[in-house]
N, C-alpha and C. Protein backbone atom coordinates (compact mmCIF):
# COMPACT_ATOMS: atom_id res chain seq x y z
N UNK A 1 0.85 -1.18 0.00
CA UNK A 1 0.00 0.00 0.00
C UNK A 1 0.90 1.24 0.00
N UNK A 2 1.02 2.00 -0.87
CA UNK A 2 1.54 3.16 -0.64
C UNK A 2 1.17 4.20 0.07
N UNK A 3 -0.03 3.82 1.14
CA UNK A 3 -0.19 5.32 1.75
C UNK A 3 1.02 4.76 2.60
N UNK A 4 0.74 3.33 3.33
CA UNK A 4 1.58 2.66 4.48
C UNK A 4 3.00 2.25 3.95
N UNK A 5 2.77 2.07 2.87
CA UNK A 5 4.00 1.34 2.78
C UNK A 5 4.16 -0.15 2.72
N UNK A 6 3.09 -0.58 2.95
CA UNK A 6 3.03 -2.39 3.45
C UNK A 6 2.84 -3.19 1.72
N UNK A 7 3.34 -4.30 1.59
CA UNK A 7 2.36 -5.11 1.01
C UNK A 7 0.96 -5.46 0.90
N UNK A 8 0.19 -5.55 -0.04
CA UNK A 8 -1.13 -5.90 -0.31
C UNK A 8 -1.31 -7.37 -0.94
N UNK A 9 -1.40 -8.45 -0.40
CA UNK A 9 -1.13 -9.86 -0.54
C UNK A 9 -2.45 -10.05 -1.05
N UNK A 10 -2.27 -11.08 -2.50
CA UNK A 10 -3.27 -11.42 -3.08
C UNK A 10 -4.69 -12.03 -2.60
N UNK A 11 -4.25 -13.28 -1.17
CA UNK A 11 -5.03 -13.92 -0.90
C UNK A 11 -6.08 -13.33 0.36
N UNK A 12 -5.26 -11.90 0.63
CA UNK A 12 -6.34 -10.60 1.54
C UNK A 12 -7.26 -10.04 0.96
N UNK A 13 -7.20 -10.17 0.00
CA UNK A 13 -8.20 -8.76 -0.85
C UNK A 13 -9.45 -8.58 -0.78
N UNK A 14 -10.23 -9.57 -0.14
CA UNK A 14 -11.61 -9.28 0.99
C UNK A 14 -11.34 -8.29 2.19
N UNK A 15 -10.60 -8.16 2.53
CA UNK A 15 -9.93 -7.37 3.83
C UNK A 15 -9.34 -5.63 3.48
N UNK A 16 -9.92 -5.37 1.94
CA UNK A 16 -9.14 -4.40 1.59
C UNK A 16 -10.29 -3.54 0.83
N UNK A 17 -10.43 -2.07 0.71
CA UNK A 17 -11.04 -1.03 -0.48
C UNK A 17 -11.02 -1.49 -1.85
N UNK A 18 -11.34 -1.84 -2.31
CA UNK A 18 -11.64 -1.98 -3.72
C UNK A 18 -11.87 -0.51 -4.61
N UNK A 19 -11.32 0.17 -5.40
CA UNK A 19 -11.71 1.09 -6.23
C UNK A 19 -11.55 0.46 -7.48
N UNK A 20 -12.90 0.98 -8.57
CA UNK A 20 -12.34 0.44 -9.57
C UNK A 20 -12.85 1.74 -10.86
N UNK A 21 -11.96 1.80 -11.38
CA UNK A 21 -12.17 3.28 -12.48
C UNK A 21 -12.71 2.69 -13.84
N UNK A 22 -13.19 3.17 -14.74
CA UNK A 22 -13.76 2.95 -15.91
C UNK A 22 -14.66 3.78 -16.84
N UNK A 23 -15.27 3.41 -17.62
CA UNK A 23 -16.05 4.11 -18.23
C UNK A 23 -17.23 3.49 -18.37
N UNK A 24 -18.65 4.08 -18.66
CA UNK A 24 -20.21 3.78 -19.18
C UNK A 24 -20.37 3.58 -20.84
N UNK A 25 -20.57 2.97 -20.93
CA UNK A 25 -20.78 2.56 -22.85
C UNK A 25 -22.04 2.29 -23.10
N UNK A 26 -23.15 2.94 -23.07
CA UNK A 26 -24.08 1.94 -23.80
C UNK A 26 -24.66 1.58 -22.49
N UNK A 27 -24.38 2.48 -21.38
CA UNK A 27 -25.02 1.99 -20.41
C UNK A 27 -25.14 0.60 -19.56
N UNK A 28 -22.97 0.26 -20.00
CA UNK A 28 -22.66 -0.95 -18.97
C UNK A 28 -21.09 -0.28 -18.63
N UNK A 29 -20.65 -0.40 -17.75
CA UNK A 29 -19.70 -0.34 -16.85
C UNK A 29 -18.51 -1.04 -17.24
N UNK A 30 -17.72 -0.32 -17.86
CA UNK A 30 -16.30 -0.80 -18.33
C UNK A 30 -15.44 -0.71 -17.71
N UNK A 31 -14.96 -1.34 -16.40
CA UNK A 31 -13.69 -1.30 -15.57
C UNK A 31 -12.60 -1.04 -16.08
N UNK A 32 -11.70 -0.41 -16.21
CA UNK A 32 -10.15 -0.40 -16.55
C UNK A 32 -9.14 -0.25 -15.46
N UNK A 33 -9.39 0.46 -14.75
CA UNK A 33 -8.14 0.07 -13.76
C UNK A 33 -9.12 0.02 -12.21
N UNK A 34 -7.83 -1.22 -11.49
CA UNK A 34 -8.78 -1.67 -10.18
C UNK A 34 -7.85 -0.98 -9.11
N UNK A 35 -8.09 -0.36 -7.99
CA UNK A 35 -7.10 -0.36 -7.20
C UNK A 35 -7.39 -0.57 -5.79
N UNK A 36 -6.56 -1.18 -5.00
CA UNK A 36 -6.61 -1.90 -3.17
C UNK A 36 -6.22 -0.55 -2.27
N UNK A 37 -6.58 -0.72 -1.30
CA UNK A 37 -6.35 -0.18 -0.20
C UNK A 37 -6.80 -0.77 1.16
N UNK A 38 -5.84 -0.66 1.95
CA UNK A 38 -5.91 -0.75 3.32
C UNK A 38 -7.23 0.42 3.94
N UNK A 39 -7.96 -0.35 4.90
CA UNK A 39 -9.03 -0.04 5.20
C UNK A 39 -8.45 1.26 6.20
N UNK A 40 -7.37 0.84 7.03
CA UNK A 40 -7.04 1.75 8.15
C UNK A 40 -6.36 2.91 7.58
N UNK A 41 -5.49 2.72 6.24
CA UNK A 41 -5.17 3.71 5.85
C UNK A 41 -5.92 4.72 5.00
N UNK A 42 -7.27 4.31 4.91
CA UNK A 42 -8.18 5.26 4.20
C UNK A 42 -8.98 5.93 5.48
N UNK A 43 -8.76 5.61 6.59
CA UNK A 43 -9.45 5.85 7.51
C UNK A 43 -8.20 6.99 8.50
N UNK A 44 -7.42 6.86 8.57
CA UNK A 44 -6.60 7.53 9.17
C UNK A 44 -6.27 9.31 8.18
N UNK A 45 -6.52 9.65 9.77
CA UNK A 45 -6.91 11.19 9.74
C UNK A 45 -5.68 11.76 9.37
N UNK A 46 -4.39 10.93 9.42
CA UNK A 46 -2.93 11.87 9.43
C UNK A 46 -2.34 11.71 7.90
N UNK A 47 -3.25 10.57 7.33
CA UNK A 47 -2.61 10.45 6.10
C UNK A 47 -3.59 10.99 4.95
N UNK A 48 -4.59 11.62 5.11
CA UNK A 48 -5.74 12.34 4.52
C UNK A 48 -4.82 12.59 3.51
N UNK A 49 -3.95 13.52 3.01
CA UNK A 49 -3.60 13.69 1.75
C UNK A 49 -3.27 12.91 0.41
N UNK A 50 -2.46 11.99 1.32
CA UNK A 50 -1.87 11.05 0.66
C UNK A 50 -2.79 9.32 0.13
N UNK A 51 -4.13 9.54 0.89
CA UNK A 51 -5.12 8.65 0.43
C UNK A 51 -5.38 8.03 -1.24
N UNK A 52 -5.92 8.80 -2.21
CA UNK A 52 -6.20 8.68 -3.23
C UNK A 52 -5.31 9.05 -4.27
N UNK A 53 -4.38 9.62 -4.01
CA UNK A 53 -3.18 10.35 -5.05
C UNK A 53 -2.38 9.16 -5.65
N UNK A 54 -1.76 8.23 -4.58
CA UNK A 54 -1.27 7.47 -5.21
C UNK A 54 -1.81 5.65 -4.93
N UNK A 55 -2.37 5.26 -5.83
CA UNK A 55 -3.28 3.86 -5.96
C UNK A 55 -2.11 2.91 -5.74
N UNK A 56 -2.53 1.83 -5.69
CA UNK A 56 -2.09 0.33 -6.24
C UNK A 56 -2.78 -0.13 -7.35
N UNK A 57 -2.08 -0.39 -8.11
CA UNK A 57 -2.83 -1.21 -9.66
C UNK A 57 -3.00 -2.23 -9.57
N UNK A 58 -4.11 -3.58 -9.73
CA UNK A 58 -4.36 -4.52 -9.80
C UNK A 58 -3.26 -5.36 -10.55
């Protein structure tokens, strides 16, 4: 995770934020990029800046 710094291990990823970016076509949902996050680090008040700026890519 780059807010933390930690690894994001494949077999956690129930345990983690899911974002996923894309586009609408025709009125279906085209995912293109997915990205993880640590629950505590989206939640922590000291790292507010650094939340969404920089992702993890699937």
């Amino acid at each position: 995770c780059p807010v933390c710094n930690n690894e994001i291990k494949l077999q956690n990823l129930n345990k983690h934020y899911k974002i996923t970016l894309g586009d609408i076509v025709h009125g279906k949902f085209w995912g293109k990029n997915t990205f993880y996050y640590h629950k505590e680090c989206l939640y922590d008040k000291n790292l507010y800046e650094k939340r969404l700026i920089s992702p993890i890519k699937e």
